[in-house]
Protein backbone atom coordinates (compact mmCIF):
# COMPACT_ATOMS: atom_id res chain seq x y z
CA UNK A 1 58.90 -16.68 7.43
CA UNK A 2 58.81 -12.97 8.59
CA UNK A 3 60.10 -12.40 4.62
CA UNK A 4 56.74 -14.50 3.30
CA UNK A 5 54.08 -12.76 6.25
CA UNK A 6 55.43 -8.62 4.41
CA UNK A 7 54.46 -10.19 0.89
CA UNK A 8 51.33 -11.88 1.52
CA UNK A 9 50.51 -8.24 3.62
CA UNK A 10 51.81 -6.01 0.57
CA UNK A 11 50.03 -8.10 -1.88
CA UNK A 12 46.61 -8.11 0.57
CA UNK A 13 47.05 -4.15 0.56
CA UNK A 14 47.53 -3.93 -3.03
CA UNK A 15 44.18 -5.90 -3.47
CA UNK A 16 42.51 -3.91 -1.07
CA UNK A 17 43.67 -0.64 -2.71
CA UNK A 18 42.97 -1.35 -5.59
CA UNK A 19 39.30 -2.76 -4.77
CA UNK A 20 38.69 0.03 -2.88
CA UNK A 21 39.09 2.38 -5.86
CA UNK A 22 37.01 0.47 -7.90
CA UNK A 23 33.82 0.98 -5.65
CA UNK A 24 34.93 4.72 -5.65
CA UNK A 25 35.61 4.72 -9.42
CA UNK A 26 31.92 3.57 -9.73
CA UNK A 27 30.16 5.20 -7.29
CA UNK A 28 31.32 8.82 -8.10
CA UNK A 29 31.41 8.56 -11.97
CA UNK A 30 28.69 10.89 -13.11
CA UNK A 31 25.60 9.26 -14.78
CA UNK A 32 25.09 10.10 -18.16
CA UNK A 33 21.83 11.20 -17.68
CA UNK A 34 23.08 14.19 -15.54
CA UNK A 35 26.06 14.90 -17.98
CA UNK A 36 26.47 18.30 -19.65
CA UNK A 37 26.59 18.17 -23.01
CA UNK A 38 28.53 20.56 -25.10
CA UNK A 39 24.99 22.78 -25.58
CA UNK A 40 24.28 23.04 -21.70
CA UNK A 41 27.66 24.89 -21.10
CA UNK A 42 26.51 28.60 -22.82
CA UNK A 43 23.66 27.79 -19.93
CA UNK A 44 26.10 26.77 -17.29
CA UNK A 45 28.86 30.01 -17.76
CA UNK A 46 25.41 32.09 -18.04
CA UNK A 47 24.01 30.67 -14.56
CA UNK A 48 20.97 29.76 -16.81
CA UNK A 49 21.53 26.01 -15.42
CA UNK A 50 23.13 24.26 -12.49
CA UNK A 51 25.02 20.99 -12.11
CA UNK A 52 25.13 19.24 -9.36
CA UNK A 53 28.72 19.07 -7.91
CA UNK A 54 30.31 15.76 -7.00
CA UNK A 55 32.98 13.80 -5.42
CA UNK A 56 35.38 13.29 -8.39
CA UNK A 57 35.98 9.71 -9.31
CA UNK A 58 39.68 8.69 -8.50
CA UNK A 59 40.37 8.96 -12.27
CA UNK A 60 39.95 12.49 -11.95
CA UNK A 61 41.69 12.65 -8.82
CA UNK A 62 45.13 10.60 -10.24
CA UNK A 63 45.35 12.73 -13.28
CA UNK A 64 45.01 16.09 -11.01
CA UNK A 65 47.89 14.89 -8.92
CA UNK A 66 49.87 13.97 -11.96
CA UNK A 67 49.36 17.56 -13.49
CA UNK A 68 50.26 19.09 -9.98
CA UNK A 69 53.01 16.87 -9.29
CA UNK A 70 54.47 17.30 -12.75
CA UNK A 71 54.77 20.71 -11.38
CA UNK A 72 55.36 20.87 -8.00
CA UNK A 73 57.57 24.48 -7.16
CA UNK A 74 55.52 26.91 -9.50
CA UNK A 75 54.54 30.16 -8.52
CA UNK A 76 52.17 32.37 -10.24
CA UNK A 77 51.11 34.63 -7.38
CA UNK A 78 49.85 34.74 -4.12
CA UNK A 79 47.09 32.43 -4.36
CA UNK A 80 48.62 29.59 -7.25
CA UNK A 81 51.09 28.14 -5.59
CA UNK A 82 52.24 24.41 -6.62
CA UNK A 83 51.76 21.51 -4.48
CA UNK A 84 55.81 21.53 -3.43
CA UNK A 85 55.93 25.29 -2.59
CA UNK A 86 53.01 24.75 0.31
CA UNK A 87 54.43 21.84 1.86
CA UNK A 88 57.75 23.33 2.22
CA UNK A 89 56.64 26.21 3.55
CA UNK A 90 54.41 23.88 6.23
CA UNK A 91 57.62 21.62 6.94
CA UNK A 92 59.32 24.83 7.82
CA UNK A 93 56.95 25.52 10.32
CA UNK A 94 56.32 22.16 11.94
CA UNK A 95 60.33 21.43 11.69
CA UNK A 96 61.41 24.96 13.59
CA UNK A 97 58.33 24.66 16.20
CA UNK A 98 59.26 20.90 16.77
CA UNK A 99 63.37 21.59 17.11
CA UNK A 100 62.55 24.35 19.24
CA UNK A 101 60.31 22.05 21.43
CA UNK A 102 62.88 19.30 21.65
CA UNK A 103 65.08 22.04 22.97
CA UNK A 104 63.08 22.91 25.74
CA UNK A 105 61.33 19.68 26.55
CA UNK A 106 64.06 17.20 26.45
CA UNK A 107 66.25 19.14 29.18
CA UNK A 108 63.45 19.76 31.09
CA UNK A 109 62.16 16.42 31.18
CA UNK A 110 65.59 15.41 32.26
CA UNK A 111 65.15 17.71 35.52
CA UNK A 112 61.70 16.38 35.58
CA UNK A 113 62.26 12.56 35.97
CA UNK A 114 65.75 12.80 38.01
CA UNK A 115 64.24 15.18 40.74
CA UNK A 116 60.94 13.73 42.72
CA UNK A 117 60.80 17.66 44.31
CA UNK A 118 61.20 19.43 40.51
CA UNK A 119 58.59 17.19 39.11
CA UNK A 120 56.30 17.65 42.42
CA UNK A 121 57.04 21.51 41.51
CA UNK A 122 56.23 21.42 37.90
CA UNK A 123 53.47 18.64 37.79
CA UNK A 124 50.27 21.31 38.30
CA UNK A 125 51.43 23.43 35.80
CA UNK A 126 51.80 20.70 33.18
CA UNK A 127 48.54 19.36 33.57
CA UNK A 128 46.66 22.55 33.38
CA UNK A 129 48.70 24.01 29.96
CA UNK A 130 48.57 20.08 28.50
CA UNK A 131 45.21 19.71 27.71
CA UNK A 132 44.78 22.93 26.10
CA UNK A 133 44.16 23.00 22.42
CA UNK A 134 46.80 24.62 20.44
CA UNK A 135 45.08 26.31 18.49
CA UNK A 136 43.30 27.95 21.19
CA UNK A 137 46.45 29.47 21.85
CA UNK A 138 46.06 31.01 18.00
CA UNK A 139 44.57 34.52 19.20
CA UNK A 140 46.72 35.02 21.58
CA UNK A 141 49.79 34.77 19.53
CA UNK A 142 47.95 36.71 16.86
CA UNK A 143 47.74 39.17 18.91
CA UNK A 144 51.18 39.52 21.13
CA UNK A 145 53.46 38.53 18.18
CA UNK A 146 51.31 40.12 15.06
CA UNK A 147 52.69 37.81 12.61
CA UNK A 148 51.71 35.05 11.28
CA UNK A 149 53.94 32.42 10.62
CA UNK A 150 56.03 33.14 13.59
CA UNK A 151 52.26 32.44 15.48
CA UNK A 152 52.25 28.91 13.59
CA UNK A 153 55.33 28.10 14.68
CA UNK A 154 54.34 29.02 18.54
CA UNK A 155 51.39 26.69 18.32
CA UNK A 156 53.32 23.64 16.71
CA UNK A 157 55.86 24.43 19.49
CA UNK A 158 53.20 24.58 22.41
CA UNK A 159 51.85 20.87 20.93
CA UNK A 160 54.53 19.43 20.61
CA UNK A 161 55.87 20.25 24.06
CA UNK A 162 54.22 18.11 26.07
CA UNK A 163 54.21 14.37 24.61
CA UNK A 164 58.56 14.54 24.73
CA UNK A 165 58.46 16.08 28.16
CA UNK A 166 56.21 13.78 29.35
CA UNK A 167 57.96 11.15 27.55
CA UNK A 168 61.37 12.04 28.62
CA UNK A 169 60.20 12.53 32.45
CA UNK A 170 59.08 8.80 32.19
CA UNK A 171 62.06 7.39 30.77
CA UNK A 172 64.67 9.05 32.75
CA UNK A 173 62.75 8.18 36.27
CA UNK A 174 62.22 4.34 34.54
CA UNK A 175 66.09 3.97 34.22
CA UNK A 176 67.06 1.19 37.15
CA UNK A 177 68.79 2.26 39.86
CA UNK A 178 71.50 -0.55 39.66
CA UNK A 179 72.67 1.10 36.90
CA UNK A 180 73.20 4.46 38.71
CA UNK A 181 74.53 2.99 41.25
CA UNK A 182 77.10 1.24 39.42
CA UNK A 183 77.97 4.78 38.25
CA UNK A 184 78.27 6.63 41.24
CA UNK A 185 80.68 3.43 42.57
CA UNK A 186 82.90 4.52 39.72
CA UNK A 187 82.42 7.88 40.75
CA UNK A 188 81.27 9.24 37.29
CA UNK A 189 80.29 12.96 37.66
CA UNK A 190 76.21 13.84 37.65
CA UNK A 191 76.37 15.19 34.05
CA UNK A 192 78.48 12.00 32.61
CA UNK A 193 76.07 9.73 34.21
CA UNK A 194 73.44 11.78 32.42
CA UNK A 195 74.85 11.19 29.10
CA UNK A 196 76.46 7.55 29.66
CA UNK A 197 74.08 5.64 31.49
CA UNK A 198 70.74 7.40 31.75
CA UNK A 199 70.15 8.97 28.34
CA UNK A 200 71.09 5.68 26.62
CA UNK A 201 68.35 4.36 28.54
CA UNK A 202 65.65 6.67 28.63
CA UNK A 203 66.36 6.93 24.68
CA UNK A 204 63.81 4.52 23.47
CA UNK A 205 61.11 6.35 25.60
CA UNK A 206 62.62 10.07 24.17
CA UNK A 207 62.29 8.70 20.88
CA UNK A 208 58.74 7.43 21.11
CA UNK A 209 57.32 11.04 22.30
CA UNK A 210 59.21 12.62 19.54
CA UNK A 211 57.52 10.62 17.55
CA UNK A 212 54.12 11.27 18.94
CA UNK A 213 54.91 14.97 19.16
CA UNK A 214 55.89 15.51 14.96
CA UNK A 215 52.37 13.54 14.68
CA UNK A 216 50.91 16.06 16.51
CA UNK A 217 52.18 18.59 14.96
CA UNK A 218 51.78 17.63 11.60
CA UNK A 219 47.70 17.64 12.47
CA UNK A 220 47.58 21.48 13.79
CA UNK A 221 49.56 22.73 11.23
CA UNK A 222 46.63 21.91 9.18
CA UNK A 223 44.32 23.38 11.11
CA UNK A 224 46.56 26.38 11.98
CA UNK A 225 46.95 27.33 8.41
CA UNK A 226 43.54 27.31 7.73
CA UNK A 227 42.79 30.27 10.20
CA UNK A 228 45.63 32.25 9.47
CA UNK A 229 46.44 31.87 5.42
CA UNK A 230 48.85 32.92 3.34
CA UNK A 231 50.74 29.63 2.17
CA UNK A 232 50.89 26.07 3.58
CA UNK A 233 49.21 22.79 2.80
CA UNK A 234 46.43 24.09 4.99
CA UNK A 235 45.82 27.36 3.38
CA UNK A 236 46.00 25.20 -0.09
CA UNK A 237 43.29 22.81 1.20
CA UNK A 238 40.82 25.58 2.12
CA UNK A 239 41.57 27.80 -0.79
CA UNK A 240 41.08 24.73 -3.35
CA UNK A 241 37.52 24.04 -1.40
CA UNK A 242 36.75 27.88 -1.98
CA UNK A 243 37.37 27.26 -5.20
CA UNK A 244 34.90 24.32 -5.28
CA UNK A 245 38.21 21.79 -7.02
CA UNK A 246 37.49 18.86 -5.00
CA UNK A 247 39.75 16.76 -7.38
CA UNK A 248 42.28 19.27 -5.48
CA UNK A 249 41.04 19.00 -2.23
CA UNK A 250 41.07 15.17 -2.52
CA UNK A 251 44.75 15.46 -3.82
CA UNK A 252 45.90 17.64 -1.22
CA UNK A 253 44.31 15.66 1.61
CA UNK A 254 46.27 12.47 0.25
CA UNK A 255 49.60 14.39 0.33
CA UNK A 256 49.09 14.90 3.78
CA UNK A 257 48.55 11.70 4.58
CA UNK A 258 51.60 10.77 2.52
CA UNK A 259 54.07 13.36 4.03
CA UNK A 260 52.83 12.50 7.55
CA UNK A 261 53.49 8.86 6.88
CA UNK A 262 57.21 9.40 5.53
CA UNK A 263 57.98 11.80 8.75
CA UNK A 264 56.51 9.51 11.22
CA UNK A 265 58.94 6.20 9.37
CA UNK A 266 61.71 8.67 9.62
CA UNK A 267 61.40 8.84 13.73
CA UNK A 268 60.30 5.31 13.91
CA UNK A 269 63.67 4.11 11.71
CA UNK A 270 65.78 6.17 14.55
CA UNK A 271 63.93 4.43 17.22
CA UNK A 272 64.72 1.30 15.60
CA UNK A 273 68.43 2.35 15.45
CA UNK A 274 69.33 3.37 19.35
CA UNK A 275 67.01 0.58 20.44
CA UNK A 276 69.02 0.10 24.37
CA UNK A 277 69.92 -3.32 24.90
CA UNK A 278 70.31 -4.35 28.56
């Protein structure tokens, strides 16, 4: 049954795909009226003539991405950069941020949901730095560590803080007490009852603000390498729209989607793996 309900949904998603570029195909092809013909384009490279620019049909769009994909690693300076080089260099970023915020949040969290006076402590502090955008934090960084990509990093560390803190703090105060208590009657130490009973537990919850948290940061990379340039799938985006190649633009925004799909299955396939059973 659950077999039959995944193909009737993949086949209903393939029609829908497929429909859907259809009405794009026609919608965005250009009308032939408004064509250039091979005796406008002296006018056009001369600025004697304008065309009107366009959303490129998803014709145009497939065989960009198949020319950019064919190629994904070259390099022929600063600003031509292939597809593969700029999302490496972004995974770098939101990897090493997000690593170094598991580092700090997990353990914290930990503190956080075993000890009612720590999170009483900690608690007004969290929920004045959590609803700060990160990339108001940009500047700032900009401007105390003057560089860059280390500056990225901070700001996909700072966002992706606070969802497995939060997450973890939940969890680890959600573990029953029975189970504790079972512990401490076979007089298991604080730190293996930490790793036996309650992180088994509380790793479901862990799990789900990890996942949150690379979602997150996946988003303000974007935005992050926008403002500060240099290389990324960000910087690619808005140096393709200064450049006016939508078909580019359009490809690039897709890859995003794609790569944030594939890193937000990999979390959800752990999940699914350390599920706790009671």
């Amino acid at each position: 049954m659950k077999a039959s309900v995944s193909l009737r949904a993949a086949i209903l998603s393939a029609v829908l795909l497929v429909l859907l570029l259809a009405i794009w195909e026609v919608l965005c092809r250009v009308p032939a009226s408004v064509a250039v013909s091979a005796d406008d384009e002296y006018a056009l490279l001369m600025g004697e003539a304008e065309q009107e620019a366009r959303v490129p049909p998803p014709s145009v769009v497939l065989a960009h991405a198949y020319a950019e994909l064919s190629q994904p690693f070259y390099d022929n300076g600063p600003n031509d950069k292939g597809i593969g080089i700029q999302l490496a260099h972004s995974l770098y970023r939101v990897l090493t941020g997000y690593l170094l915020a598991a580092l700090v949040a997990i353990p914290v969290g930990f503190v956080i949901g075993m000890s009612p006076l720590m999170y009483r402590a900690l608690n007004p502090f969290i929920q004045i730095l959590r609803p700060i955008s990160p990339l108001a934090w940009m500047p700032l960084a900009l401007f105390v560590i003057k560089d860059s990509q280390t500056s990225a990093i901070f700001v996909i560390f700072i966002c992706s803080v606070w969802p497995m803190l939060l997450n973890t703090a939940f969890g680890v105060a959600g573990v029953r007490r029975d189970w504790i208590n079972v512990a401490r009657t076979h007089e298991l130490s604080p730190l293996r009852t930490a790793f036996s009973v309650i992180l088994p537990a509380a790793m479901p919850t862990i799990l789900t603000g990890m996942r949150i948290s690379v979602g997150i940061a996946w988003l303000v990379i974007v935005a992050a390498e926008m403002l500060v340039g240099g290389t990324g799938i960000g910087y690619y985006v808005w140096n393709e729209w200064n450049n006016l190649n939508l078909a580019s633009v359009i490809f690039s925004i897709l890859m995003i989607g794609v790569v944030g799909m594939l890193l937000d299955l990999l979390l959800g396939s752990v999940a699914r793996l350390v599920s706790y059973q009671e």
